[in-house]
N, C-alpha and C. Protein backbone atom coordinates (compact mmCIF):
# COMPACT_ATOMS: atom_id res chain seq x y z
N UNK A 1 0.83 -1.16 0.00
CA UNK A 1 0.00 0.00 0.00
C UNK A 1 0.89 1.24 0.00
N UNK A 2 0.80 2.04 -0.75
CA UNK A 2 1.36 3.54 -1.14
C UNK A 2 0.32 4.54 -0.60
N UNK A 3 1.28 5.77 0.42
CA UNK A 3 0.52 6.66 0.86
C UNK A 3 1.05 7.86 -0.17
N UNK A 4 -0.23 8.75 -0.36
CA UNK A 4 0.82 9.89 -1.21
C UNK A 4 0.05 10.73 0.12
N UNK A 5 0.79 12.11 0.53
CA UNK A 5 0.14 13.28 1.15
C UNK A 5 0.53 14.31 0.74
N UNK A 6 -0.09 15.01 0.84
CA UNK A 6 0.34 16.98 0.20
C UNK A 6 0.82 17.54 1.45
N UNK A 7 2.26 17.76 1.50
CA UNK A 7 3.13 19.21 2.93
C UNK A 7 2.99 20.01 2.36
N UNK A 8 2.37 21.05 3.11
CA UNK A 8 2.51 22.31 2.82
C UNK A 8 3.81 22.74 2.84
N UNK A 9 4.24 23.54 2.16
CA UNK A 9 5.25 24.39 1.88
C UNK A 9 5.54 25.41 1.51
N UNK A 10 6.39 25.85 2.61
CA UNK A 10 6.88 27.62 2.73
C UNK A 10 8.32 28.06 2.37
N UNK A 11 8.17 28.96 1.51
CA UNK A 11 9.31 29.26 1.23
C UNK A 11 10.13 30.04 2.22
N UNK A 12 11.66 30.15 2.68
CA UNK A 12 11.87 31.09 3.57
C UNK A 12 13.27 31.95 3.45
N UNK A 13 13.22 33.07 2.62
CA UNK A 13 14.59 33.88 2.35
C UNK A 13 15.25 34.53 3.30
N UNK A 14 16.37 34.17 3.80
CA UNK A 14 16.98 35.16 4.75
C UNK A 14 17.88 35.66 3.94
N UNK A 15 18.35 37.01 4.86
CA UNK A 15 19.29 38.08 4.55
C UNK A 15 18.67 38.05 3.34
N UNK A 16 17.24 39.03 3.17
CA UNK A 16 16.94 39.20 1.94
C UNK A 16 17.75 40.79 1.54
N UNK A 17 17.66 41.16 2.82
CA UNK A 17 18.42 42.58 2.50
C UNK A 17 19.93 43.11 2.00
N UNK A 18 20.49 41.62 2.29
CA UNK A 18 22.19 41.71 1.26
C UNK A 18 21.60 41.13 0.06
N UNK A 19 20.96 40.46 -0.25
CA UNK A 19 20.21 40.40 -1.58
C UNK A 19 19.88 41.64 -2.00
N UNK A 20 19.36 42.66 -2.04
CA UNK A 20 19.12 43.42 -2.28
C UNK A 20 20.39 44.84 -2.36
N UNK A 21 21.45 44.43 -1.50
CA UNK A 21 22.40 45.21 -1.57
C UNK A 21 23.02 44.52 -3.21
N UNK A 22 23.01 43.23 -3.10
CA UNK A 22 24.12 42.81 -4.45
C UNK A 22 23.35 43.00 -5.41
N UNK A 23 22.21 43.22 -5.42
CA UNK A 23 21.24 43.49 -7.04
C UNK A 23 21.93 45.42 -7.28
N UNK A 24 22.25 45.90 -6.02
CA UNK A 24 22.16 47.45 -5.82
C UNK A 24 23.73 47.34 -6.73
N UNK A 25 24.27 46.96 -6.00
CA UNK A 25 25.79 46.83 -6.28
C UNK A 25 25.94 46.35 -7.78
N UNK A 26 25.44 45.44 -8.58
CA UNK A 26 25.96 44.80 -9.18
C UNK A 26 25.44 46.25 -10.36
N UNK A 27 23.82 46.97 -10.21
CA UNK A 27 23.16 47.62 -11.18
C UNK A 27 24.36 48.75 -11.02
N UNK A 28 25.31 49.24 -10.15
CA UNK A 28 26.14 50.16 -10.69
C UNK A 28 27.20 49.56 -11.04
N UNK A 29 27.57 48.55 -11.11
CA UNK A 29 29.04 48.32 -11.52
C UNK A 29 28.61 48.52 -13.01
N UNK A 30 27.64 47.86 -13.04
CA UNK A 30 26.98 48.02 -14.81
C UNK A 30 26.73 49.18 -15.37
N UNK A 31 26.58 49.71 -14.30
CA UNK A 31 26.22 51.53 -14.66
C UNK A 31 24.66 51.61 -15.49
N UNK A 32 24.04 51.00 -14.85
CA UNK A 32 22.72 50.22 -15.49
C UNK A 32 21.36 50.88 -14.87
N UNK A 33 21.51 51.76 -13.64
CA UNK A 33 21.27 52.23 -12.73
C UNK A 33 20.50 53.05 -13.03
N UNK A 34 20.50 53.81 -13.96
CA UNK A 34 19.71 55.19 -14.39
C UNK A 34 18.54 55.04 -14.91
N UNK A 35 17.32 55.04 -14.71
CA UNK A 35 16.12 55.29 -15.03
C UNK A 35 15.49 53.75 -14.48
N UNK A 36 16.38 52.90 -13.83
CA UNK A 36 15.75 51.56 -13.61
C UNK A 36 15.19 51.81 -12.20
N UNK A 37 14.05 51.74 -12.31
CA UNK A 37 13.29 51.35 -10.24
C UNK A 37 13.89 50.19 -9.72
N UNK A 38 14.35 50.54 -8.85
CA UNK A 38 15.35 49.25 -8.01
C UNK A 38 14.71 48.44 -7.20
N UNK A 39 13.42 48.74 -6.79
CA UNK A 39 12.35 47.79 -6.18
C UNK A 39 11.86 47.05 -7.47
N UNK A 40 11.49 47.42 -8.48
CA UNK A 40 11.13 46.55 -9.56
C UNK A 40 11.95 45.64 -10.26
N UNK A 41 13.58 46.12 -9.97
CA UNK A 41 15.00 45.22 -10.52
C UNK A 41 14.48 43.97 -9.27
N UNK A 42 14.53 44.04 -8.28
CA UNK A 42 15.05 43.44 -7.13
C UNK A 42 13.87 42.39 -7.55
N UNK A 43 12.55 42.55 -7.08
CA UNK A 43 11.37 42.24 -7.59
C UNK A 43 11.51 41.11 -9.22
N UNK A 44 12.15 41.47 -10.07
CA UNK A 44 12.38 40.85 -11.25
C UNK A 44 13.05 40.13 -11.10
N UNK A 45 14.47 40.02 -10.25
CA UNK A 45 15.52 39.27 -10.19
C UNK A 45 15.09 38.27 -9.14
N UNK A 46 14.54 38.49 -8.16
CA UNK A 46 13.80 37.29 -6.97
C UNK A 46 12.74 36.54 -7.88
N UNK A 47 11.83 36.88 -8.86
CA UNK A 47 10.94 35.96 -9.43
C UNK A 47 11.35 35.21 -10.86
N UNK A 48 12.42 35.54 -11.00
CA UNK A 48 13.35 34.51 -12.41
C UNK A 48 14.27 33.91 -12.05
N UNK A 49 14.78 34.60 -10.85
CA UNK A 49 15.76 33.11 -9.81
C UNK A 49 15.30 32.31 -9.32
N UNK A 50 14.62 32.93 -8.32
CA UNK A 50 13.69 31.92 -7.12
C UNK A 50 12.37 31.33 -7.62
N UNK A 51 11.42 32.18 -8.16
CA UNK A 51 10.11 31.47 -8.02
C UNK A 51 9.68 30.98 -9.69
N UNK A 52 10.34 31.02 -10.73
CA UNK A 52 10.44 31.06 -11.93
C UNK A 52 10.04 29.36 -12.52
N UNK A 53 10.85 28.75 -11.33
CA UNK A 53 11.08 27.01 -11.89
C UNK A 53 10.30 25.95 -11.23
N UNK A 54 9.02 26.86 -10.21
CA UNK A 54 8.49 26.05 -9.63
C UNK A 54 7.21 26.37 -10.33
N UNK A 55 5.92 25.11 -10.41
CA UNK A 55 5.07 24.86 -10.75
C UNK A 55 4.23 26.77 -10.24
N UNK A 56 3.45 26.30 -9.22
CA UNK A 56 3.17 27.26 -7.93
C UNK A 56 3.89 27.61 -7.30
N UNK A 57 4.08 28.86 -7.30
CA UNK A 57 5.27 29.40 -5.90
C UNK A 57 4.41 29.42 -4.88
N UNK A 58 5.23 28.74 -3.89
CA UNK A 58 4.22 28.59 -2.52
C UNK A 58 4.33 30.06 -1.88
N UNK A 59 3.98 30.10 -0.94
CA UNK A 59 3.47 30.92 0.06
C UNK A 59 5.72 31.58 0.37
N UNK A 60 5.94 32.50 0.66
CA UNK A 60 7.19 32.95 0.92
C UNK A 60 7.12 34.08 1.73
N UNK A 61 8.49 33.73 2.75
CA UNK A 61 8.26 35.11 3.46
C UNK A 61 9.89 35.07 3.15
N UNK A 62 10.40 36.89 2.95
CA UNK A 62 11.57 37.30 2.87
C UNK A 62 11.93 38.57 4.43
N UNK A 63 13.24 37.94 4.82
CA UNK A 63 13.44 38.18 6.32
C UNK A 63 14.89 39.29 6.01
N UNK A 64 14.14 40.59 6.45
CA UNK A 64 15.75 41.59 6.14
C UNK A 64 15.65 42.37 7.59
N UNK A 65 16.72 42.78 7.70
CA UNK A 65 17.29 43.52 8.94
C UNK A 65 16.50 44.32 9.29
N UNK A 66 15.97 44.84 10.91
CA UNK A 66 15.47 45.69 11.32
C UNK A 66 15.63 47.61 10.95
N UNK A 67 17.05 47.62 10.55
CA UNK A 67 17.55 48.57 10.07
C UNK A 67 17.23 49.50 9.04
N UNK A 68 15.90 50.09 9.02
CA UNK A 68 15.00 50.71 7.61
C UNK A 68 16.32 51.45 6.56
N UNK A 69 17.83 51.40 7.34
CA UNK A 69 19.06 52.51 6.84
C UNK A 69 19.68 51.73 5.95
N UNK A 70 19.74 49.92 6.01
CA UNK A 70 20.42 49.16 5.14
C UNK A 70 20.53 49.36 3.90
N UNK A 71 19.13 49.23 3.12
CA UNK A 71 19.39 49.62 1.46
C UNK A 71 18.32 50.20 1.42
N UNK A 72 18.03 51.01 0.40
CA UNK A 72 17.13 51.56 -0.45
C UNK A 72 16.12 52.14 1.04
């Protein structure tokens, strides 16, 4: 006898906020920076890395520093 069951599953990003520093960092080394919204880079680059290759992206929480001074 074969059981199948469905786990829920949560996605869970830490240090989303040095993520967000190296998207910052990398858009000036490129000098790429100018007229691009950096919440919408960051945003683009988390959903064609991370959530791109899964069927359903489950449920995700992204965990950044208390520090509102870190990035952006």
């Amino acid at each position: 006898m074969t059981w199948h069951f469905q786990v829920p599953v949560i996605q869970v990003f830490t240090k989303f906020d040095q993520f967000k520093r190296d998207i910052q960092m990398k858009l000036q080394d490129e000098r790429s920076h100018s007229g691009l919204d950096f919440n919408a880079e960051v945003e683009n680059v988390f959903n064609t890395h991370y959530q791109a290759n899964l069927d359903k992206p489950p449920p995700f929480i992204r965990l950044e520093s208390e520090d509102p001074h870190v990035v952006n």
